[in-house]
PDB file of N, CA and C in Angstrom:
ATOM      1  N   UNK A   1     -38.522   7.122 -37.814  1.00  0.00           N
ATOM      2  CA  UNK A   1     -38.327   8.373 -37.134  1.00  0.00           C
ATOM      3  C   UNK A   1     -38.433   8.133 -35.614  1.00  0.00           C
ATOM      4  N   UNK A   2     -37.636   8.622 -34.730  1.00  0.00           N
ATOM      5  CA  UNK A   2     -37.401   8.164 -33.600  1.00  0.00           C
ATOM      6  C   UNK A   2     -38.507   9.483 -32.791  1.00  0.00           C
ATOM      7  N   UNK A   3     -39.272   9.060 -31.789  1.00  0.00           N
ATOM      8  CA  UNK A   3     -39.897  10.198 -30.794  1.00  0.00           C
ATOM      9  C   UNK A   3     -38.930  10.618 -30.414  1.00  0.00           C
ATOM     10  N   UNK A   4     -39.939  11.443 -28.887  1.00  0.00           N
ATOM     11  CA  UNK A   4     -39.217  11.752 -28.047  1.00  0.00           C
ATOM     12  C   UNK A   4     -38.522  11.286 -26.819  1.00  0.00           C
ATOM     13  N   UNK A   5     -39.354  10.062 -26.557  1.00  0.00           N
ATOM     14  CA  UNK A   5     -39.183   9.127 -25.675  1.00  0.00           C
ATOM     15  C   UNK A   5     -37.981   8.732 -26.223  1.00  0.00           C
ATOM     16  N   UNK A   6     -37.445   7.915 -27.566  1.00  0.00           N
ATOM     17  CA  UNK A   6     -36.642   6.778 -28.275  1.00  0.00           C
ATOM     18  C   UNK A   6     -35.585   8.330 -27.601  1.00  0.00           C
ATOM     19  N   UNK A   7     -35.302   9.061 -28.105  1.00  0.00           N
ATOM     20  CA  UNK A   7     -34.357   9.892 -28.267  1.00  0.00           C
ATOM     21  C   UNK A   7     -33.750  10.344 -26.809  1.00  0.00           C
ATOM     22  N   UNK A   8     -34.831  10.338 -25.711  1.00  0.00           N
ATOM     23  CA  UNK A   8     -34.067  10.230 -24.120  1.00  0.00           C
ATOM     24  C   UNK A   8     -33.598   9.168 -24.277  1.00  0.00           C
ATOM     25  N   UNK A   9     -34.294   7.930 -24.518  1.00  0.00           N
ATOM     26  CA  UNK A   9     -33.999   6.577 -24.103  1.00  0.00           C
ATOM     27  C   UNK A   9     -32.039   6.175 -24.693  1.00  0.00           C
ATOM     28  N   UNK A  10     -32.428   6.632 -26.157  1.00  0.00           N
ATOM     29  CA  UNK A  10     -30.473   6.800 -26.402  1.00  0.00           C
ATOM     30  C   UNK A  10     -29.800   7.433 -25.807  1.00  0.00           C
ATOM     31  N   UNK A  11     -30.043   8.679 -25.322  1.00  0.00           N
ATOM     32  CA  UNK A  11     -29.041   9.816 -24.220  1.00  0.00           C
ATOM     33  C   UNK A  11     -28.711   8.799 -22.738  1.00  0.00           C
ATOM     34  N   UNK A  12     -29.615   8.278 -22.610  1.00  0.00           N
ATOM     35  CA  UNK A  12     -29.624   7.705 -21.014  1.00  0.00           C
ATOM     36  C   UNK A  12     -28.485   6.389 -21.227  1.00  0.00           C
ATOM     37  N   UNK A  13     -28.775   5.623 -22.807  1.00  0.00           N
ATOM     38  CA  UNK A  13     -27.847   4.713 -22.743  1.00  0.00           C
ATOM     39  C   UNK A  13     -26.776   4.981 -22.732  1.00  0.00           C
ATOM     40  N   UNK A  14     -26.720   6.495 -23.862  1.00  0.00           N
ATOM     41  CA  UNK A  14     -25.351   6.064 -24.013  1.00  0.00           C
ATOM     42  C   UNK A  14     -24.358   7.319 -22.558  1.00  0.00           C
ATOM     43  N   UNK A  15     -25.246   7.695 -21.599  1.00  0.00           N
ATOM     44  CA  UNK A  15     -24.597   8.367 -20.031  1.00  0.00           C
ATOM     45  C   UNK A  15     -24.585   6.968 -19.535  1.00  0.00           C
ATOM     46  N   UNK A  16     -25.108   5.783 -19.303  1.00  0.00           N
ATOM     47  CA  UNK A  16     -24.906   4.965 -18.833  1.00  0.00           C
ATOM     48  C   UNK A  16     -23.935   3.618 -19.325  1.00  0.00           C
ATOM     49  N   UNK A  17     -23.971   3.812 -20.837  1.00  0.00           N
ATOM     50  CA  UNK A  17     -22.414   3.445 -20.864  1.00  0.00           C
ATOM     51  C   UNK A  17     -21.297   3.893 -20.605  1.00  0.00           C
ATOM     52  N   UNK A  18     -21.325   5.253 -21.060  1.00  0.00           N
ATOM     53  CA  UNK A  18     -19.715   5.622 -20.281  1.00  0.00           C
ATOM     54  C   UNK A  18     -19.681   5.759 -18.694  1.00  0.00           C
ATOM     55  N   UNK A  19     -20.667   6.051 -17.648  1.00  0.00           N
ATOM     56  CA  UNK A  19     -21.232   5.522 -16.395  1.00  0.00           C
ATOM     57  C   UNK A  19     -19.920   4.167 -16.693  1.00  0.00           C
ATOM     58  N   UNK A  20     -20.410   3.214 -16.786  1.00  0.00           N
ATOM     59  CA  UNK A  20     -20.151   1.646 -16.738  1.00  0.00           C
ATOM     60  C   UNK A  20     -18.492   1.785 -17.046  1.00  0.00           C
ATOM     61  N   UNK A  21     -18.137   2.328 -18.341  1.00  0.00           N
ATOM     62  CA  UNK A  21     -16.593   2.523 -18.942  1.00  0.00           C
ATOM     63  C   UNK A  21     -15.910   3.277 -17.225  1.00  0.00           C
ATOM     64  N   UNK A  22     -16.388   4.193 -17.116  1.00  0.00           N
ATOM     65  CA  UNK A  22     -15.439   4.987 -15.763  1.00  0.00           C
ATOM     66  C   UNK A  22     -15.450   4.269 -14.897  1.00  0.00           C
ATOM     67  N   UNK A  23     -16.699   3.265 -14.327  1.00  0.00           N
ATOM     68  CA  UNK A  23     -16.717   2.234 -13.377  1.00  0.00           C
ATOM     69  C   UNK A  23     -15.344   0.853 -13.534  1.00  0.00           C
ATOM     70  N   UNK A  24     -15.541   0.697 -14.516  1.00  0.00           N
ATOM     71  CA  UNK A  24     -14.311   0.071 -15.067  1.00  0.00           C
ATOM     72  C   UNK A  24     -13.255   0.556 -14.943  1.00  0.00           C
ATOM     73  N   UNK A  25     -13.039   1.533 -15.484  1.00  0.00           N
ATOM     74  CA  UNK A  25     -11.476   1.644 -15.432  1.00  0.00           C
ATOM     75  C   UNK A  25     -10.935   2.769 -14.220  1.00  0.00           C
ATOM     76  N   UNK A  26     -11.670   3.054 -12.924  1.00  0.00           N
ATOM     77  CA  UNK A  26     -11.658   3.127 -11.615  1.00  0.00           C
ATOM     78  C   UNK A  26     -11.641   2.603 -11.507  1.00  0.00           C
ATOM     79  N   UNK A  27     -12.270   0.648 -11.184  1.00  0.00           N
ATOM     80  CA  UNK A  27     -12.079  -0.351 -10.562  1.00  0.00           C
ATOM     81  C   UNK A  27     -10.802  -1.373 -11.175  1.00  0.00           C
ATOM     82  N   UNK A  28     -10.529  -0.582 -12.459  1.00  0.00           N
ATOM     83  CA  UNK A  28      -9.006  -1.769 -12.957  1.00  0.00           C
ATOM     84  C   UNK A  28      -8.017  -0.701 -12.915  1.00  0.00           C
ATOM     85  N   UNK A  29      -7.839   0.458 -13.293  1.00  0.00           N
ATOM     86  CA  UNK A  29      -6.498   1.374 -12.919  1.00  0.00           C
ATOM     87  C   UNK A  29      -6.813   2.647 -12.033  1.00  0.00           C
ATOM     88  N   UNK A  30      -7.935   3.188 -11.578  1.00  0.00           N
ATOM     89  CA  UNK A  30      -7.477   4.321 -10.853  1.00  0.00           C
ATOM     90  C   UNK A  30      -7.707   3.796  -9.486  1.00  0.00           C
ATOM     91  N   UNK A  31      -7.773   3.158  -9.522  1.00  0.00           N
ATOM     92  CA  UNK A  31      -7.488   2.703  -7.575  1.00  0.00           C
ATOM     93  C   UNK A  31      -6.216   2.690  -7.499  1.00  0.00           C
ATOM     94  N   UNK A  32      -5.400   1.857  -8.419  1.00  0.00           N
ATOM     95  CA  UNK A  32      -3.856   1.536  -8.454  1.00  0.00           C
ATOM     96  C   UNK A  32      -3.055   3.514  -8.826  1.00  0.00           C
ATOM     97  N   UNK A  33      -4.041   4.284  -9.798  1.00  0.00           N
ATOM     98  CA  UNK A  33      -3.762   5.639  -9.841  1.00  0.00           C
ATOM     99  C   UNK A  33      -3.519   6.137  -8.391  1.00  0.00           C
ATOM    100  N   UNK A  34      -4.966   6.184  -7.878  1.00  0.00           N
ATOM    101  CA  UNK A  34      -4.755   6.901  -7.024  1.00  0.00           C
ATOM    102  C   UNK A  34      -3.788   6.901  -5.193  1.00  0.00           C
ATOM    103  N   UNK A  35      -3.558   5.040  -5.305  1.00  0.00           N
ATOM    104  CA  UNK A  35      -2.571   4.827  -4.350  1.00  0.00           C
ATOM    105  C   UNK A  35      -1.498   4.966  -4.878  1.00  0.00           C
ATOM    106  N   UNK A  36      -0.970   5.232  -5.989  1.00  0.00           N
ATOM    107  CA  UNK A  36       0.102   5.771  -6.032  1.00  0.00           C
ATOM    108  C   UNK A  36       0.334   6.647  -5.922  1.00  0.00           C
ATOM    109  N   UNK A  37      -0.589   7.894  -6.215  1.00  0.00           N
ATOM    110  CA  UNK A  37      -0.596   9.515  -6.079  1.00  0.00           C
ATOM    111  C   UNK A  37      -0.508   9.496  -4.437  1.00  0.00           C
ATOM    112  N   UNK A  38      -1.210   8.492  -3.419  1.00  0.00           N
ATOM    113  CA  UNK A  38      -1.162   8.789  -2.284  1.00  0.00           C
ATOM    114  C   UNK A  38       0.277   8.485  -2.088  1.00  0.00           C
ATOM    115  N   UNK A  39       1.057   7.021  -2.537  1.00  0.00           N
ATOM    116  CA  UNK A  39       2.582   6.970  -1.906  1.00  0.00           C
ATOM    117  C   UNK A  39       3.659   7.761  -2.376  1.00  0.00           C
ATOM    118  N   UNK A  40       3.222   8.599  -3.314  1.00  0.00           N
ATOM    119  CA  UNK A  40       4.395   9.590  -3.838  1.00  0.00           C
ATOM    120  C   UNK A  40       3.791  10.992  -3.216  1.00  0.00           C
ATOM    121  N   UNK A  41       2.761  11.113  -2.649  1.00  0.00           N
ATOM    122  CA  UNK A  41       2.312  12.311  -2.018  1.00  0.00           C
ATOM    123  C   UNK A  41       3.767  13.062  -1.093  1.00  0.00           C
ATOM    124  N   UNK A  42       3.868  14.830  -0.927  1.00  0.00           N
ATOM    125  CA  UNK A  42       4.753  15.084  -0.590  1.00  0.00           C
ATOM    126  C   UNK A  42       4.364  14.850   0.958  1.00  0.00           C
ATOM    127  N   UNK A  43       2.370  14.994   1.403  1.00  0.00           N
ATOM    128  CA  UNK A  43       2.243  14.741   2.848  1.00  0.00           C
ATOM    129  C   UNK A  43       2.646  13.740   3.633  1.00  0.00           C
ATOM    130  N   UNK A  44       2.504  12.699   3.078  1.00  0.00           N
ATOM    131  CA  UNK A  44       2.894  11.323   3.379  1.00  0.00           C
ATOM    132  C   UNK A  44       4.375  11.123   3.398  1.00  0.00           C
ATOM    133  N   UNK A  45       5.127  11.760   2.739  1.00  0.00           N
ATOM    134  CA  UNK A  45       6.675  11.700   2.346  1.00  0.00           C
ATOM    135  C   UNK A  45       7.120  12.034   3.797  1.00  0.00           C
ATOM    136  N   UNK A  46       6.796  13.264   3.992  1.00  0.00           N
ATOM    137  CA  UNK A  46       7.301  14.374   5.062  1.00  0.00           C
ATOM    138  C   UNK A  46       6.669  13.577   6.782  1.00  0.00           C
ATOM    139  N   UNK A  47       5.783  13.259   6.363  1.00  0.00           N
ATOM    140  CA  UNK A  47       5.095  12.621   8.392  1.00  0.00           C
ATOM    141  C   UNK A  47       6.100  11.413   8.408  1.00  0.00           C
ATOM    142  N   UNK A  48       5.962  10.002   7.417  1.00  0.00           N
ATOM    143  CA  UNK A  48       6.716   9.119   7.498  1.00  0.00           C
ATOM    144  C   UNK A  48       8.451   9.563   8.022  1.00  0.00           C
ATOM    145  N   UNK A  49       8.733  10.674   7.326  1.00  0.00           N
ATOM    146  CA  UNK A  49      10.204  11.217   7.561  1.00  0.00           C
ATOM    147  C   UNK A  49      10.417  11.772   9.090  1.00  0.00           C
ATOM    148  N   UNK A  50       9.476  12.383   9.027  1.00  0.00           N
ATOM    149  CA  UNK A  50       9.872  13.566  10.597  1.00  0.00           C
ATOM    150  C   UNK A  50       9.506  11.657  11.836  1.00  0.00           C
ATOM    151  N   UNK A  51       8.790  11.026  11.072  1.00  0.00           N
ATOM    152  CA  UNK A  51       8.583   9.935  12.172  1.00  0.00           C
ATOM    153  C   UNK A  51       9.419   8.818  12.962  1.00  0.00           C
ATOM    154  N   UNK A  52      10.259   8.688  11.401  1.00  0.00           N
ATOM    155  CA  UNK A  52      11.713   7.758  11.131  1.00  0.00           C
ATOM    156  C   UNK A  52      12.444   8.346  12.028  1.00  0.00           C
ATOM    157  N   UNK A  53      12.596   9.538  11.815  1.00  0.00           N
ATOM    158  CA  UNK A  53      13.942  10.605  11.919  1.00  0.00           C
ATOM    159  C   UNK A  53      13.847  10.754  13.807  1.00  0.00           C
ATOM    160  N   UNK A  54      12.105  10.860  14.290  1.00  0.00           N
ATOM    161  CA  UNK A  54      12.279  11.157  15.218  1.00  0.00           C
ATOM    162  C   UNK A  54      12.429  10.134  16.022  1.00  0.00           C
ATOM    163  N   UNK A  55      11.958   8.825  15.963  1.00  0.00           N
ATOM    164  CA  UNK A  55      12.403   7.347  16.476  1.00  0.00           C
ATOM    165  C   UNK A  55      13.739   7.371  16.785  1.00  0.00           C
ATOM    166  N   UNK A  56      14.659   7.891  15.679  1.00  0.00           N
ATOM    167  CA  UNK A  56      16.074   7.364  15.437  1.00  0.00           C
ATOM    168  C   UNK A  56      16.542   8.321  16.842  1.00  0.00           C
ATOM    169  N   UNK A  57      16.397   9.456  16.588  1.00  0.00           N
ATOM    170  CA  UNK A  57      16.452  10.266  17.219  1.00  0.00           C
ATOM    171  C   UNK A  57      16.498  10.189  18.842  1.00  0.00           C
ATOM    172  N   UNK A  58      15.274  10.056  19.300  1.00  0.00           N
ATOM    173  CA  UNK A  58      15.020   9.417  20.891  1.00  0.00           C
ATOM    174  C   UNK A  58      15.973   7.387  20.683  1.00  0.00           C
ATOM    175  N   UNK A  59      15.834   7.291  20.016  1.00  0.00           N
ATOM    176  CA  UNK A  59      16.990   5.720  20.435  1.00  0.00           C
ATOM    177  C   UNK A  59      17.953   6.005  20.454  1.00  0.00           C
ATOM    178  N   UNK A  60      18.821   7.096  19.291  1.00  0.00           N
ATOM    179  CA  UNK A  60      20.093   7.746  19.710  1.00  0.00           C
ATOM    180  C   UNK A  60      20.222   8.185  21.768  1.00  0.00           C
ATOM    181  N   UNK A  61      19.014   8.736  21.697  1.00  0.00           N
ATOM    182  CA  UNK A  61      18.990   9.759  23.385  1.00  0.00           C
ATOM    183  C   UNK A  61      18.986   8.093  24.421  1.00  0.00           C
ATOM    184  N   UNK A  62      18.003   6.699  24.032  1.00  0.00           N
ATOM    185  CA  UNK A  62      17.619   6.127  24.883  1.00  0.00           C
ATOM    186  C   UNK A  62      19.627   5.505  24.692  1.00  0.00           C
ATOM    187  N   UNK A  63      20.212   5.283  24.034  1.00  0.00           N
ATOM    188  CA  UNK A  63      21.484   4.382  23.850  1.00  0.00           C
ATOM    189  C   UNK A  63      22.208   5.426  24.873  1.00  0.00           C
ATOM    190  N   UNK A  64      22.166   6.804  24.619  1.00  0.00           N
ATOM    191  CA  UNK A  64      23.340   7.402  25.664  1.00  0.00           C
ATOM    192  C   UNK A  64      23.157   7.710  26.869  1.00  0.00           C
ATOM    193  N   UNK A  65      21.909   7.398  27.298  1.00  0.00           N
ATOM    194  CA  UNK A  65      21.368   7.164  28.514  1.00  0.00           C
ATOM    195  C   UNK A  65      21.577   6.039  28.871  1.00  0.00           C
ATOM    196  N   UNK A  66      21.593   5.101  28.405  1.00  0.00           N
ATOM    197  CA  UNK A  66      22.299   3.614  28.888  1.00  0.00           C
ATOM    198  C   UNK A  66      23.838   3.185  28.808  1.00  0.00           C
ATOM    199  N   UNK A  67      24.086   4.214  28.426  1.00  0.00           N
ATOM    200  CA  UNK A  67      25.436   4.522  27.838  1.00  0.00           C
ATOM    201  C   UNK A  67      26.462   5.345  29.088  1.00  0.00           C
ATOM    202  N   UNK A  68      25.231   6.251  29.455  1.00  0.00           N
ATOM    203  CA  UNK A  68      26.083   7.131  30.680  1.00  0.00           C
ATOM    204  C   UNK A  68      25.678   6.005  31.952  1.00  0.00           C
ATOM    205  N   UNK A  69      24.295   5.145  31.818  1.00  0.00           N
ATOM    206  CA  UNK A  69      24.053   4.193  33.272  1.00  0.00           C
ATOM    207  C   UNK A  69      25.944   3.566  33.152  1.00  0.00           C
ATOM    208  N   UNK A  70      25.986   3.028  32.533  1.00  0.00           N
ATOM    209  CA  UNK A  70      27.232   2.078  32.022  1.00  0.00           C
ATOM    210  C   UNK A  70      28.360   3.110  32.583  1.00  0.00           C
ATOM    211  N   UNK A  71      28.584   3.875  32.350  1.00  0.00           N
ATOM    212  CA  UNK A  71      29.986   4.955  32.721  1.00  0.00           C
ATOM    213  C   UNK A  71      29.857   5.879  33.216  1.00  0.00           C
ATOM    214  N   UNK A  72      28.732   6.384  34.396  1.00  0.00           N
ATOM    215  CA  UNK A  72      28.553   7.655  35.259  1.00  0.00           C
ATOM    216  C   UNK A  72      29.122   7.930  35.798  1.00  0.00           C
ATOM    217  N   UNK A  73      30.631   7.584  35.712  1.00  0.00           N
ATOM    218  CA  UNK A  73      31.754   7.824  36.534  1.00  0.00           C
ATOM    219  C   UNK A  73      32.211   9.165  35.733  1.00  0.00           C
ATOM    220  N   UNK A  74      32.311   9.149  34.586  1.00  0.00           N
ATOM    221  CA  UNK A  74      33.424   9.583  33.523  1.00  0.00           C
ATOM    222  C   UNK A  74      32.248  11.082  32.994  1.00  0.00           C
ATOM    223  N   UNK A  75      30.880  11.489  33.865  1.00  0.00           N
ATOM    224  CA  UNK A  75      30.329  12.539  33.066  1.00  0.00           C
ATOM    225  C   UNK A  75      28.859  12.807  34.389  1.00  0.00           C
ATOM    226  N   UNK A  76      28.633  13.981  34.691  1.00  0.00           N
ATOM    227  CA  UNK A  76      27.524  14.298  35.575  1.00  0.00           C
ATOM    228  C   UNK A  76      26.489  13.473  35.103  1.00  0.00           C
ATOM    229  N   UNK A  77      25.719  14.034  33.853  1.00  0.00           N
ATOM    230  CA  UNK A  77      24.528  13.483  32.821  1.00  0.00           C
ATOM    231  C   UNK A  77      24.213  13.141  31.535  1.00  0.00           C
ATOM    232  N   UNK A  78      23.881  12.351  31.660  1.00  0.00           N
ATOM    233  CA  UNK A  78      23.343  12.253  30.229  1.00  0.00           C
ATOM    234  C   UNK A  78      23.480  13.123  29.138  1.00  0.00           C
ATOM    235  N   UNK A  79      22.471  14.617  29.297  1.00  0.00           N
ATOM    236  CA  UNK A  79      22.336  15.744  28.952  1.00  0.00           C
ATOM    237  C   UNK A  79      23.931  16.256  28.209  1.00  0.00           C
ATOM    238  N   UNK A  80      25.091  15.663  29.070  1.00  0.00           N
ATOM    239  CA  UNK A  80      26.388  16.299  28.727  1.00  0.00           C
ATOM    240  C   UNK A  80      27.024  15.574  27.592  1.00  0.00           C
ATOM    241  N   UNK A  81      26.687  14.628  26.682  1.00  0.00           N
ATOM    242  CA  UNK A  81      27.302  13.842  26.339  1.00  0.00           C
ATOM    243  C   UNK A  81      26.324  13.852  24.883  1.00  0.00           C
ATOM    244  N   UNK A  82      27.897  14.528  24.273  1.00  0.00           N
ATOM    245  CA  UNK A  82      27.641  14.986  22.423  1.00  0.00           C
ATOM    246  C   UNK A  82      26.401  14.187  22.226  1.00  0.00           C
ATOM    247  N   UNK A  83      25.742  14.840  21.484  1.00  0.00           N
ATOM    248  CA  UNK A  83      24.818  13.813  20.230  1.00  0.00           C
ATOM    249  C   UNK A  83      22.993  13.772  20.968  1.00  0.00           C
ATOM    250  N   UNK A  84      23.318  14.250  22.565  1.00  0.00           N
ATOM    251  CA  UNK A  84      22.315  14.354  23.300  1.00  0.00           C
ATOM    252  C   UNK A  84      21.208  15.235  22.544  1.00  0.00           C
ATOM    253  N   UNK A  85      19.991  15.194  22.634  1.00  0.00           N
ATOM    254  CA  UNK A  85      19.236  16.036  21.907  1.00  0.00           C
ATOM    255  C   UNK A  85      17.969  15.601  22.770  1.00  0.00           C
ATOM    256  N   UNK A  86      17.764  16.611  23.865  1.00  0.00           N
ATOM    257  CA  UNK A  86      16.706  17.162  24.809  1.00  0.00           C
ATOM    258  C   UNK A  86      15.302  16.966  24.392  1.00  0.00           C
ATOM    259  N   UNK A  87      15.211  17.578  23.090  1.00  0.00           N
ATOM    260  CA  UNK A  87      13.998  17.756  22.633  1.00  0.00           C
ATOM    261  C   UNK A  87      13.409  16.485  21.595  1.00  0.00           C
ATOM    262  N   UNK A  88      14.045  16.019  21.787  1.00  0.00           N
ATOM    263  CA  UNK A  88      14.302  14.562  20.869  1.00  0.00           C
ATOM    264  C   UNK A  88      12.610  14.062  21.201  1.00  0.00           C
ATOM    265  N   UNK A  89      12.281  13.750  22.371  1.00  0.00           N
ATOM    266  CA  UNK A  89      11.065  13.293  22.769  1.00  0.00           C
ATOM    267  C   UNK A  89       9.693  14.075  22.193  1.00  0.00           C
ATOM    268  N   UNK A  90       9.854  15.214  22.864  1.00  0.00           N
ATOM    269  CA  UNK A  90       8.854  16.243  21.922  1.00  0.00           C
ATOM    270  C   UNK A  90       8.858  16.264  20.661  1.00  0.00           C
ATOM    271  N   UNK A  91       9.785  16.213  19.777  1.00  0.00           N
ATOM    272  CA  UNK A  91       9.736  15.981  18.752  1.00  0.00           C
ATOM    273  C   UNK A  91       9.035  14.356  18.295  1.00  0.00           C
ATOM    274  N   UNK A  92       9.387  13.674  18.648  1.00  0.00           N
ATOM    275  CA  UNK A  92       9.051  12.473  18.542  1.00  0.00           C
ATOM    276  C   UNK A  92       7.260  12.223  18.393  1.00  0.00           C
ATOM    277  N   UNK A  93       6.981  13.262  19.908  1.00  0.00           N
ATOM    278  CA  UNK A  93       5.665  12.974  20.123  1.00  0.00           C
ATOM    279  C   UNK A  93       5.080  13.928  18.655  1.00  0.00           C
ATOM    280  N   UNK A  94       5.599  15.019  18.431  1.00  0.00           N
ATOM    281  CA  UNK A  94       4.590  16.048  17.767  1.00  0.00           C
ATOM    282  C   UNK A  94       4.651  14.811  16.176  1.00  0.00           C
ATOM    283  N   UNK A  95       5.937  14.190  15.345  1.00  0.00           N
ATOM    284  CA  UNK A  95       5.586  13.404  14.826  1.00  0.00           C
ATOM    285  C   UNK A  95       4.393  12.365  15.024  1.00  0.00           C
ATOM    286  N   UNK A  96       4.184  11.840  15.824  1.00  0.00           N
ATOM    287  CA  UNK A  96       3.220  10.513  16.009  1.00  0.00           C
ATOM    288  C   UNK A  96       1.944  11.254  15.457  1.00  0.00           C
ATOM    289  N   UNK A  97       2.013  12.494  16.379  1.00  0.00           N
ATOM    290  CA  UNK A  97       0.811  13.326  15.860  1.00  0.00           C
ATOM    291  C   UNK A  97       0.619  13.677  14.767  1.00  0.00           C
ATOM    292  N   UNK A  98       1.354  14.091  13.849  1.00  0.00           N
ATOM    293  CA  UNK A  98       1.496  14.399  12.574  1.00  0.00           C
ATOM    294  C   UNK A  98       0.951  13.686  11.835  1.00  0.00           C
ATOM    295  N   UNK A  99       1.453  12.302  12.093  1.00  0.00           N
ATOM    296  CA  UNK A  99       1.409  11.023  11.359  1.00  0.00           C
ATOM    297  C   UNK A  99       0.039  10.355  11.384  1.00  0.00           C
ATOM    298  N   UNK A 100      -0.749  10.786  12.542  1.00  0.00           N
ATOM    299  CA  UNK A 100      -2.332  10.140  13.125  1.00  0.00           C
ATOM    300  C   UNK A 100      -3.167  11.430  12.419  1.00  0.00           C
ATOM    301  N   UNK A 101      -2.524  12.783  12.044  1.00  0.00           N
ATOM    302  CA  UNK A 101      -3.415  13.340  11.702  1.00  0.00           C
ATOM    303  C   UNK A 101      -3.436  13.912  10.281  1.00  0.00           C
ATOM    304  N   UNK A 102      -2.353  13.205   9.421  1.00  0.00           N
ATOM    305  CA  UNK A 102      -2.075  13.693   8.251  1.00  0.00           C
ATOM    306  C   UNK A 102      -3.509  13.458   7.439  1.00  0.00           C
ATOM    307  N   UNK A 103      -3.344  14.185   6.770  1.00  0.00           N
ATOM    308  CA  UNK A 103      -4.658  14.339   5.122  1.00  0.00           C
ATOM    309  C   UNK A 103      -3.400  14.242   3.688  1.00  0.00           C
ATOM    310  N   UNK A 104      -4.160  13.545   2.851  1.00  0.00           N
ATOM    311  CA  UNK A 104      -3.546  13.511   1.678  1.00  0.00           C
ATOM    312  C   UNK A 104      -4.374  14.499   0.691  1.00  0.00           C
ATOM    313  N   UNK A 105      -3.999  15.686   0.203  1.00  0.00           N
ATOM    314  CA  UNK A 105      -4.406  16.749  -0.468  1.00  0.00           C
ATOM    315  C   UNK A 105      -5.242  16.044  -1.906  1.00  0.00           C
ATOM    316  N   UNK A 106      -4.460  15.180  -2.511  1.00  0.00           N
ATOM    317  CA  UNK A 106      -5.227  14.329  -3.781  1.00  0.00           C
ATOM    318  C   UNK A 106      -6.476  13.618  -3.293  1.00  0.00           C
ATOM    319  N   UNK A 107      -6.552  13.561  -2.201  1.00  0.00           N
ATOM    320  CA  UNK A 107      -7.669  12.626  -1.950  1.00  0.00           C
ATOM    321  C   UNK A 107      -9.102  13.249  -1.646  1.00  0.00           C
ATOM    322  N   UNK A 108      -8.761  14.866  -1.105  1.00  0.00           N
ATOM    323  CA  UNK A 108      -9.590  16.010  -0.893  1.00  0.00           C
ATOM    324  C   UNK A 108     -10.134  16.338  -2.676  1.00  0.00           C
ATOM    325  N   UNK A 109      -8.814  16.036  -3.520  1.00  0.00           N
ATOM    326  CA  UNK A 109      -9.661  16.945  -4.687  1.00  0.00           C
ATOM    327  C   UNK A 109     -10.279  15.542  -5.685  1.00  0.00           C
ATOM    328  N   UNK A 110     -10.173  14.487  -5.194  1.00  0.00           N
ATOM    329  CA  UNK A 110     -10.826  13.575  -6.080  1.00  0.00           C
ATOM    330  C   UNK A 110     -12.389  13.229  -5.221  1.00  0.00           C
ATOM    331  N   UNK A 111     -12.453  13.657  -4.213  1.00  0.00           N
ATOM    332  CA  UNK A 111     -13.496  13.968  -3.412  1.00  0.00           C
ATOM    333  C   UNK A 111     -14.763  15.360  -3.991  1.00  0.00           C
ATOM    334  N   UNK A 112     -13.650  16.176  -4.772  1.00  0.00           N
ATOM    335  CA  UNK A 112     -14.089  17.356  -5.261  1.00  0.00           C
ATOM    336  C   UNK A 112     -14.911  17.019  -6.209  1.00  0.00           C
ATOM    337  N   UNK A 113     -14.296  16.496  -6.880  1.00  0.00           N
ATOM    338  CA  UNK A 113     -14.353  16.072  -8.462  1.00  0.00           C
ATOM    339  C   UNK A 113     -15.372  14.787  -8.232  1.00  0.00           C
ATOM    340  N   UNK A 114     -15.967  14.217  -7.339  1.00  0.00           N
ATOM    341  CA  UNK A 114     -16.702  13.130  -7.746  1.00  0.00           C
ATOM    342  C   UNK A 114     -18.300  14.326  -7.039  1.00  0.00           C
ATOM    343  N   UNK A 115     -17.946  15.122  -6.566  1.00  0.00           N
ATOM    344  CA  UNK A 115     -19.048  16.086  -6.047  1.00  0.00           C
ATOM    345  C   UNK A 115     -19.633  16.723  -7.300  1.00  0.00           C
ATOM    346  N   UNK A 116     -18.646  17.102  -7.998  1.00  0.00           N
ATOM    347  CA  UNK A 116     -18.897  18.481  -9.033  1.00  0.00           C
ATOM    348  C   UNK A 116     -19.304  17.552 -10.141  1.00  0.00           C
ATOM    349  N   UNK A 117     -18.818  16.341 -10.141  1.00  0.00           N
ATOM    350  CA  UNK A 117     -19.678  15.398 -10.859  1.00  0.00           C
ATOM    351  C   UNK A 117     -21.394  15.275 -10.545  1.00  0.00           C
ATOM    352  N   UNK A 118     -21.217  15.240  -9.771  1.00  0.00           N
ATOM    353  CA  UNK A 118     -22.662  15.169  -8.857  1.00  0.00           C
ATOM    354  C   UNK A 118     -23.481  16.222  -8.644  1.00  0.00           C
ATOM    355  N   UNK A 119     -22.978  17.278  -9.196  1.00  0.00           N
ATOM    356  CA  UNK A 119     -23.492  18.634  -9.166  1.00  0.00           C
ATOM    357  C   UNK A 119     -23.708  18.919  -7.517  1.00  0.00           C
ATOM    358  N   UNK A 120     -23.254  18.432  -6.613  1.00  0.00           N
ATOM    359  CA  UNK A 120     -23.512  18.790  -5.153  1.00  0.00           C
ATOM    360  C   UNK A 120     -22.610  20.113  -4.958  1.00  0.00           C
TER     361      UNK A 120
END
């Protein structure tokens, strides 16, 4: 007949085996889970994009600016010459920012979830 002691002493093993099982298989598949949830994230999708887009963007503006140095005969400015896009820079910058200040939403709720585990 088991006390009361024997009878914590099994509860504790067997929270501390599955303890050990989740340690495991966080350290062999949900790390690989959860960087993937981060590279398919839509936040990460969208900063990388507006970042690409806005690079391309200001090198389009820096080429026709070197473009009008080359032929300032044939046009007042820069500014006049299709494809120009003014705001190209601002945009550019508010990306960088985007990109330095993004949060990945999955990473907030597995943050949750190791709390509410924790009863905190």
């Amino acid at each position: 007949m088991l006390t009361c002691c024997d009878g914590e002493m099994v509860e504790l093993y067997a929270q501390v085996s599955e303890l050990m099982l989740t340690k495991q298989w966080f350290l062999t598949d949900g790390i690989a889970w959860v960087v993937k949830l981060v590279h398919q994230s839509p936040e990460l999708e969208k900063v990388v994009a507006d970042l690409v887009n806005s690079f391309n963007v200001v090198g389009v503006n820096e080429g026709i600016k070197q473009g009008f140095k080359a032929a300032h005969d044939s046009v007042r400015s820069a500014e006049e010459v299709p494809g120009y896009d003014e705001g190209a820079q601002d945009t550019l910058n508010a990306a960088r920012k985007a990109f330095d200040d993004f949060h990945i939403s999955i990473l907030r709720k597995v943050a949750d979830l190791v709390r509410c585990e924790k009863g905190l």
